[in-house]
Protein backbone atom coordinates (compact mmCIF):
# COMPACT_ATOMS: atom_id res chain seq x y z
CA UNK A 1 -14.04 -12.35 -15.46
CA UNK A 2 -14.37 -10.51 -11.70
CA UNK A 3 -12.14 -8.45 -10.23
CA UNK A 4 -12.00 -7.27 -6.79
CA UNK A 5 -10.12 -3.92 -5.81
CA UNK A 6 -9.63 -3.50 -1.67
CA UNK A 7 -9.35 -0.12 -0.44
CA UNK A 8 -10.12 -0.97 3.16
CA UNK A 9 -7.81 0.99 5.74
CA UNK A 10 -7.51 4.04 7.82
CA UNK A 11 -4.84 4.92 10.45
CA UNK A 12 -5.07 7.48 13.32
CA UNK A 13 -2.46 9.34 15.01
CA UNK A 14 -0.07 7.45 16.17
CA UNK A 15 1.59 7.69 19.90
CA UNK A 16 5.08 9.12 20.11
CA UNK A 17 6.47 5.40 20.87
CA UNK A 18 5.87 1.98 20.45
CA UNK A 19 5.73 1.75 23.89
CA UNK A 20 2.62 3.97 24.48
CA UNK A 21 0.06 1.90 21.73
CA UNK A 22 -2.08 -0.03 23.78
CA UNK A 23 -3.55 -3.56 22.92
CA UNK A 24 -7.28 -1.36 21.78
CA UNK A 25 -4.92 0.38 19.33
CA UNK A 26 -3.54 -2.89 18.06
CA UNK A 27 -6.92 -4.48 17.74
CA UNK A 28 -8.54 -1.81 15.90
CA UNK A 29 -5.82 -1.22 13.27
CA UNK A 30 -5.13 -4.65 13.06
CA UNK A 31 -9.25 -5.34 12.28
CA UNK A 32 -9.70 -2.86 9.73
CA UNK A 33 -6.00 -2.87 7.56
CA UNK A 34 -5.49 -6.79 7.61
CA UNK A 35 -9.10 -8.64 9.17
CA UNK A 36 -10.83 -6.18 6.92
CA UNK A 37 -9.26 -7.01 3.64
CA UNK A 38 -9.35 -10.78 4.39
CA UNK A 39 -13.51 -10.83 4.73
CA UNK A 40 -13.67 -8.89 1.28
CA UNK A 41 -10.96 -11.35 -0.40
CA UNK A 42 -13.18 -14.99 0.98
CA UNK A 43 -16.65 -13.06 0.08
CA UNK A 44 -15.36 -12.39 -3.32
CA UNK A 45 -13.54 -15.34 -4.06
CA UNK A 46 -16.03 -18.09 -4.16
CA UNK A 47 -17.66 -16.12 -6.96
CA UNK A 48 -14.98 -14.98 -9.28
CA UNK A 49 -14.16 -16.73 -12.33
CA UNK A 50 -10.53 -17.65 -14.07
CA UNK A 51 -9.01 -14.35 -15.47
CA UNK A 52 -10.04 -12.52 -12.74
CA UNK A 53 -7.53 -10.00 -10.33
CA UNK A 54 -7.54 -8.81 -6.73
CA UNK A 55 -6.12 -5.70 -6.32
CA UNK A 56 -5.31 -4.54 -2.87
CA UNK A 57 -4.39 -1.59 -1.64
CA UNK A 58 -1.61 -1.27 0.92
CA UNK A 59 0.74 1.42 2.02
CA UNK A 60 4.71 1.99 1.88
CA UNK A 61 3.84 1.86 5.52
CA UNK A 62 4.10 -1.98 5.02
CA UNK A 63 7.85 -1.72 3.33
CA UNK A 64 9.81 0.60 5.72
CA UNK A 65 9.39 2.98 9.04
CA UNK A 66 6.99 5.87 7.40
CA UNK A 67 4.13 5.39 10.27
CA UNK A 68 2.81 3.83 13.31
CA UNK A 69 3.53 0.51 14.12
CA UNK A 70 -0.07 -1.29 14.22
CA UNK A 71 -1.32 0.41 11.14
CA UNK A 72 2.33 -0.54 9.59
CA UNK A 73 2.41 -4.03 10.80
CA UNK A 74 -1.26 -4.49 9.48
CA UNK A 75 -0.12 -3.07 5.94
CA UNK A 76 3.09 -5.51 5.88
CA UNK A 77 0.59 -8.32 6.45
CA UNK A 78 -0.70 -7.67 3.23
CA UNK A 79 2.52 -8.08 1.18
CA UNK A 80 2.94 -11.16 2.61
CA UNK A 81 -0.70 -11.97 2.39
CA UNK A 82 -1.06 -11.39 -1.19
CA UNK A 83 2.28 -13.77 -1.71
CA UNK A 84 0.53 -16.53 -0.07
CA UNK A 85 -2.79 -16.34 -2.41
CA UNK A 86 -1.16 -15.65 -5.35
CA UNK A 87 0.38 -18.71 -4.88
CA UNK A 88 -2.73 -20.36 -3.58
CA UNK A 89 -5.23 -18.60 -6.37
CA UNK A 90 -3.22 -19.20 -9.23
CA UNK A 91 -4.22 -22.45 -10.15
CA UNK A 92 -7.84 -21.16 -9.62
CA UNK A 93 -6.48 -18.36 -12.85
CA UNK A 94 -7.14 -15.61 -10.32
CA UNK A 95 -4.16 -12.95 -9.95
CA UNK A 96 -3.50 -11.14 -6.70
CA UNK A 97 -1.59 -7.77 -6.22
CA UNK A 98 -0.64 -5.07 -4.28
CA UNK A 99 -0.18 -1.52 -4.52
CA UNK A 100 2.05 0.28 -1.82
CA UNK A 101 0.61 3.95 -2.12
CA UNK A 102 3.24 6.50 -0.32
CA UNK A 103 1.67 9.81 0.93
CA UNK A 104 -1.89 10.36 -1.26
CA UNK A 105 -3.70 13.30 -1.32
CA UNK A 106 -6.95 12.59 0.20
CA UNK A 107 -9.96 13.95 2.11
CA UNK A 108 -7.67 12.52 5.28
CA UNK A 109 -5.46 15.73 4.98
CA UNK A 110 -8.65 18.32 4.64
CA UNK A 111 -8.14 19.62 8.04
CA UNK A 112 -4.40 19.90 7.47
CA UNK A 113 -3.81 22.62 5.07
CA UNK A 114 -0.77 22.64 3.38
CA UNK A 115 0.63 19.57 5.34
CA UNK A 116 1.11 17.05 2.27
CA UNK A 117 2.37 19.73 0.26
CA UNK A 118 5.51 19.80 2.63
CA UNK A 119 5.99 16.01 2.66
CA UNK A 120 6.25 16.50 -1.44
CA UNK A 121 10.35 16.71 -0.38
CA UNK A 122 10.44 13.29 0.58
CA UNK A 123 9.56 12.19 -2.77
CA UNK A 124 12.35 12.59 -5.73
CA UNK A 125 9.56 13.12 -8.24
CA UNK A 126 9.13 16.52 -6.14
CA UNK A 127 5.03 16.00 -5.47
CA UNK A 128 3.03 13.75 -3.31
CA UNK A 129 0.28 11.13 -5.10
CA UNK A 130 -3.21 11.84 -6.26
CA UNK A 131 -5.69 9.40 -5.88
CA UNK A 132 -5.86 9.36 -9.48
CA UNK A 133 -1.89 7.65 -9.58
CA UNK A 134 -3.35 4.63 -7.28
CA UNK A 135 -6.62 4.16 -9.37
CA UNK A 136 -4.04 4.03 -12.54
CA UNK A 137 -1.74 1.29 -10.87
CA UNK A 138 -5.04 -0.67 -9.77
CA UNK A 139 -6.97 -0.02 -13.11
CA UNK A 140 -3.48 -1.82 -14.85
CA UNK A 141 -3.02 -4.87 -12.31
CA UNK A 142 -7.06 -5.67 -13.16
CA UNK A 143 -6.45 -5.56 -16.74
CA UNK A 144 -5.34 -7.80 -19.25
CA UNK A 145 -1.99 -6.56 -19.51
CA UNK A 146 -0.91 -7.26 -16.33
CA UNK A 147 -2.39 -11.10 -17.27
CA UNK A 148 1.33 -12.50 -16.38
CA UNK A 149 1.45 -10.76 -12.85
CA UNK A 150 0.48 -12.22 -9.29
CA UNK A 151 2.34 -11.89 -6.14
CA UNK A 152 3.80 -8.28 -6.64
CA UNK A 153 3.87 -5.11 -4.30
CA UNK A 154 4.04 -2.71 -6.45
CA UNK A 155 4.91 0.89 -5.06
CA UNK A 156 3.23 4.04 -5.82
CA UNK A 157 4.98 6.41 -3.87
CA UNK A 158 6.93 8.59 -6.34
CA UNK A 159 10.91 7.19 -5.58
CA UNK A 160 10.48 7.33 -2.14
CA UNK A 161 11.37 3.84 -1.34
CA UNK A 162 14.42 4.05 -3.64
CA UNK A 163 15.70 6.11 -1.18
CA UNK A 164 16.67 10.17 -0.67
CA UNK A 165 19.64 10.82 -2.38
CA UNK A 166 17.46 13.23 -4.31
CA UNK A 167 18.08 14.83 -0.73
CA UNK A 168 21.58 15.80 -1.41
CA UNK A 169 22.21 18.17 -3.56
CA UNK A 170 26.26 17.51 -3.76
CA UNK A 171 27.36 13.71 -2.78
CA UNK A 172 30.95 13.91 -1.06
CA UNK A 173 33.86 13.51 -3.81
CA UNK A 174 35.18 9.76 -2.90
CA UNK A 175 38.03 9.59 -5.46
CA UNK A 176 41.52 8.87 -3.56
């Protein structure tokens, strides 16, 4: 059995507006989130055996408004990327997934003290990730007991795509 995990991405700081990304900014985020993951995926492939797993790793990015468009678009290509070779790798007994990591704390935040920290409010479980959550979620879709899964996104982003009513601390009374 092979598995292949895909941590390929990156994202820079995004323009105020849509309108202000030009096509270089496209390109690049586009080549390294999507092209990226789709030369590890056919260089693996043709080598891995039945039983095997790709694992990719995305971003909530790619299931609502959190970021930049390119980088986001990119990411969203991947949900529907690992739907299509599920589908088409199935047959071959090889399982694809996705994890959609929300904010992680990484080496990309070292020169912004503090800064995820702040962003733990968006989350209802009160923190943001460690990279040690993702490597968990991964660790499971490559292992046997995730044998009967292929074709999930699976989020990693402690609530925050369930939404904020953690927000609120009183909801409005709606009784008549």
């Amino acid at each position: 059995m092979d598995d292949l995990v895909c941590t390929a991405g990156g994202d820079k700081d995004s323009p105020p507006s849509f309108l202000d990304e030009t096509d270089d900014d496209w390109r690049r985020l586009v080549e390294l989130n999507l092209y990226g993951v789709v030369r590890c995926i056919r260089a693996a492939v043709p080598r891995m055996t039945a039983g095997g797993a790709i694992a990719l790793v995305g971003s909530v990015n790619g299931l609502a408004a959190w970021g930049g468009a390119p980088y986001s678009a990119a990411k969203a290509g991947l949900v529907n990327l690992t739907q299509q070779l599920a589908a088409e790798f199935g047959p071959r007994g090889i399982r694809v997934n996705l994890v959609a990591p929300g904010t992680i704390r990484t080496r990309v935040w070292d020169d912004q003290p503090g800064r995820p920290d702040q962003m733990s409010v968006l989350y209802p479980l009160g923190r943001i990730g460690e990279p040690a959550d993702v490597a968990n979620a991964l660790a499971f879709l490559c292992s046997p007991d995730a044998s009967w899964i292929t074709g999930v996104t699976l989020p990693v982003d402690g609530g925050a795509s369930a939404g904020p009513r953690h927000l609120f601390t009183r909801l409005p009374d709606r009784t008549p």
